[in-house]
Structure formats: C-alpha cells, structure tokens
Protein backbone atom coordinates (compact mmCIF):
# COMPACT_ATOMS: atom_id res chain seq x y z
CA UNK A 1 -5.74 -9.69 -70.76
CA UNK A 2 -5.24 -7.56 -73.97
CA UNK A 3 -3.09 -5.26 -72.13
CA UNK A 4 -0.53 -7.67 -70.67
CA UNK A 5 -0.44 -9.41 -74.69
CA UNK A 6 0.40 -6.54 -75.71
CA UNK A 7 3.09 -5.63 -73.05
CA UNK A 8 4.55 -9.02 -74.27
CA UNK A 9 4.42 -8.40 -78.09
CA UNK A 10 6.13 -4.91 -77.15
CA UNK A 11 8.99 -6.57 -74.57
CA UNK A 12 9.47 -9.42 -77.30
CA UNK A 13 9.72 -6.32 -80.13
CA UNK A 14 11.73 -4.28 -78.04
CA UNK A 15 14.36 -7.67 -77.62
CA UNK A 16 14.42 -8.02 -81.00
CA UNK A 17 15.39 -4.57 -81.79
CA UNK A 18 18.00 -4.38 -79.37
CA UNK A 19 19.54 -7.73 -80.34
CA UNK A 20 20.02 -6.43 -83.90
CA UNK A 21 21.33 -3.14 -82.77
CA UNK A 22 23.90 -5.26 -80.80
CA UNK A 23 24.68 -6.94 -83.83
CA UNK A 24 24.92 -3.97 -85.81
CA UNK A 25 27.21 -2.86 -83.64
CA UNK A 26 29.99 -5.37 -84.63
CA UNK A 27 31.77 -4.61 -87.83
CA UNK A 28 31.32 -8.13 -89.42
CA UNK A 29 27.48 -8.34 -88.61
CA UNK A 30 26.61 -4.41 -89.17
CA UNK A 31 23.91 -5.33 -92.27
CA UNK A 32 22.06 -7.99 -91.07
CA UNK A 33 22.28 -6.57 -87.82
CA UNK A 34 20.48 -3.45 -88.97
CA UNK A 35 17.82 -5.49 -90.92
CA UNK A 36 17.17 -7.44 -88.35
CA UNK A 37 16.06 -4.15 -85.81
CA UNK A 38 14.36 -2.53 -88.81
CA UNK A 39 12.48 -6.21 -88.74
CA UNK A 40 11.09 -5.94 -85.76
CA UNK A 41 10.31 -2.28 -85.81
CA UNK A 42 7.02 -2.67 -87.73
CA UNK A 43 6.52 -4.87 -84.36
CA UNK A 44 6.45 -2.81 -81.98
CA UNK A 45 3.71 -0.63 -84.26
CA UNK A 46 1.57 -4.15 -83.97
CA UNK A 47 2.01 -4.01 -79.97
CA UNK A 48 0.52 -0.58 -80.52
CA UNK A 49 -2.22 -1.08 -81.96
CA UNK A 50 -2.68 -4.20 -79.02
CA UNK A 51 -2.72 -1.30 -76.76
CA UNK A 52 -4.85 0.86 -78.39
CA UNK A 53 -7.11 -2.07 -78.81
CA UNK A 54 -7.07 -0.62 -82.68
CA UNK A 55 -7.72 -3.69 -85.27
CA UNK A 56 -6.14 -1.31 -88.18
CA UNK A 57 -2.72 -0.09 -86.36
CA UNK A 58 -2.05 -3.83 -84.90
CA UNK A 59 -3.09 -4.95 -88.93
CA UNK A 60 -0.72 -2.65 -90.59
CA UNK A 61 2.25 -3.82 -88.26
CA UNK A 62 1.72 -7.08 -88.68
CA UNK A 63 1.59 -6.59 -92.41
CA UNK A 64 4.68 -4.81 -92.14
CA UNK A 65 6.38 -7.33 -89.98
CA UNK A 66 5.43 -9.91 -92.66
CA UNK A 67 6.97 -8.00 -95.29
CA UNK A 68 10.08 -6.70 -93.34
CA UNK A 69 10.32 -10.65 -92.54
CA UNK A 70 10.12 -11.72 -95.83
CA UNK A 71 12.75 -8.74 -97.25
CA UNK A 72 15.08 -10.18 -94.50
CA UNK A 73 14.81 -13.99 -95.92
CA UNK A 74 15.48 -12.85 -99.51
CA UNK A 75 18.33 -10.47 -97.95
CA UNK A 76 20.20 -12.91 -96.58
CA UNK A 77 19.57 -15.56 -99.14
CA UNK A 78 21.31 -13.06 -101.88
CA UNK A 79 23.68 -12.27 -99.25
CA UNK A 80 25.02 -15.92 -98.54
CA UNK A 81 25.23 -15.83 -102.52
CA UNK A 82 27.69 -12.99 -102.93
CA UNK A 83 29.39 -13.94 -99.73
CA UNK A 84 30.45 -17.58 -101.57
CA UNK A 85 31.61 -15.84 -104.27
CA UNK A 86 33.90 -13.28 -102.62
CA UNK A 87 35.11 -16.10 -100.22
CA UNK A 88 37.19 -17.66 -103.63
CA UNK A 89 38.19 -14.27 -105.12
CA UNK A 90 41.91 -13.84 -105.46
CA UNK A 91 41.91 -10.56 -104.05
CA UNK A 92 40.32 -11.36 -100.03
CA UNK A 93 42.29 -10.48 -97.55
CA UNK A 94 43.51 -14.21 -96.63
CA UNK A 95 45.22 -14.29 -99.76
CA UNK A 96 46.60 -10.41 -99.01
CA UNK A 97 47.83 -11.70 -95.68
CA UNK A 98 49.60 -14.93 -97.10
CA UNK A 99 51.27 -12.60 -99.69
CA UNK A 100 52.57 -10.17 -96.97
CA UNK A 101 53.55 -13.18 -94.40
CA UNK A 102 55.40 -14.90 -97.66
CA UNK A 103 57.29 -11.67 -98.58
CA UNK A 104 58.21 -10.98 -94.77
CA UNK A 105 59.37 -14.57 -95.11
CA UNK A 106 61.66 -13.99 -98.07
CA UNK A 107 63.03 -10.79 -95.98
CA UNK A 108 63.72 -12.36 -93.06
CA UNK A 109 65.75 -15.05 -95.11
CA UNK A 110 67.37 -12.56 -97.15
CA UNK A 111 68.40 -10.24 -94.26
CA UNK A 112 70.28 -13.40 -92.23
C-alpha cells in the first residue's frame, strides 16, 4: 500500500515537473514555468523517501515542497505587481508598434 502511494506522489511529481518545463518552454511563460518544475522537484524527493519507507527523506521534501510552494505564491504575487506597472509604461511594445504602424501610415500617405 505504501509502495503504490508513493508511485502516485512520484507520477503526480513527475506531472508537475513536466507541465512547468512545458511552460518554460514558451517565451512568455519561461519564469513561472521554471518555478513551477523547481516546485515540484522537492516532490519527487518526498515520493522518495515513500519508497524508502524513510520518515526523514519524505519530511525534508515535504518541507521543501512547502517552502518551494510558498516562494512560488510570493513570486508571482510580486510578479503580477511589476507586470501592472510595465503594462502602462510608455515605452511597451504596443505603444512601439502604434508608433511604427502611425509612421508607416504617414508614408504611405506621403508617397501617393
């Protein structure tokens, strides 16, 4: 019964890291992507120590995974932060690609 818990833990670990390496892959999600697979890393040390029926390596991953859980919340809370104020900054690259669609405007009326 341990055994197939921990075979879970591990499949449900191993899920999780590939999901955020998937996500990391992608330009636009490559942080929390990456934070989210070093998240669940400390996981698959918990499944571990399910399978070594060891109390201190399935205690230490779980403490990790706690921690790496709660580094990921405040990540992405000061992440959502910055991301607000970047979204109104005059220099994002909407307001570059208005510029350059206004000036190829003024060209193409210019040129006729």
């Amino acid at each position: 019964m341990i055994t197939f818990v921990g075979i879970l833990v591990a499949l449900v670990a191993l899920a999780g890291l590939a999901l955020g390496l998937f996500m990391a892959a992608d330009r636009r999600t490559r942080e929390p992507g990456l934070l989210f697979a070093l998240w669940w890393t400390p996981a698959l040390a918990a499944a571990a120590g399910i399978f070594m029926r060891d109390p201190v390596t399935f205690s230490m991953g779980l403490v990790c995974f706690v921690v790496a859980g709660a580094a990921l919340v405040f990540e992405r809370a000061s992440t959502r932060k910055s991301s607000k104020q970047r979204r109104f900054s005059p220099d994002s690259e909407r307001t570059t690609q208005r510029a350059i669609r206004t000036q190829n405007r003024a060209d193409n009326k210019t040129a006729s």
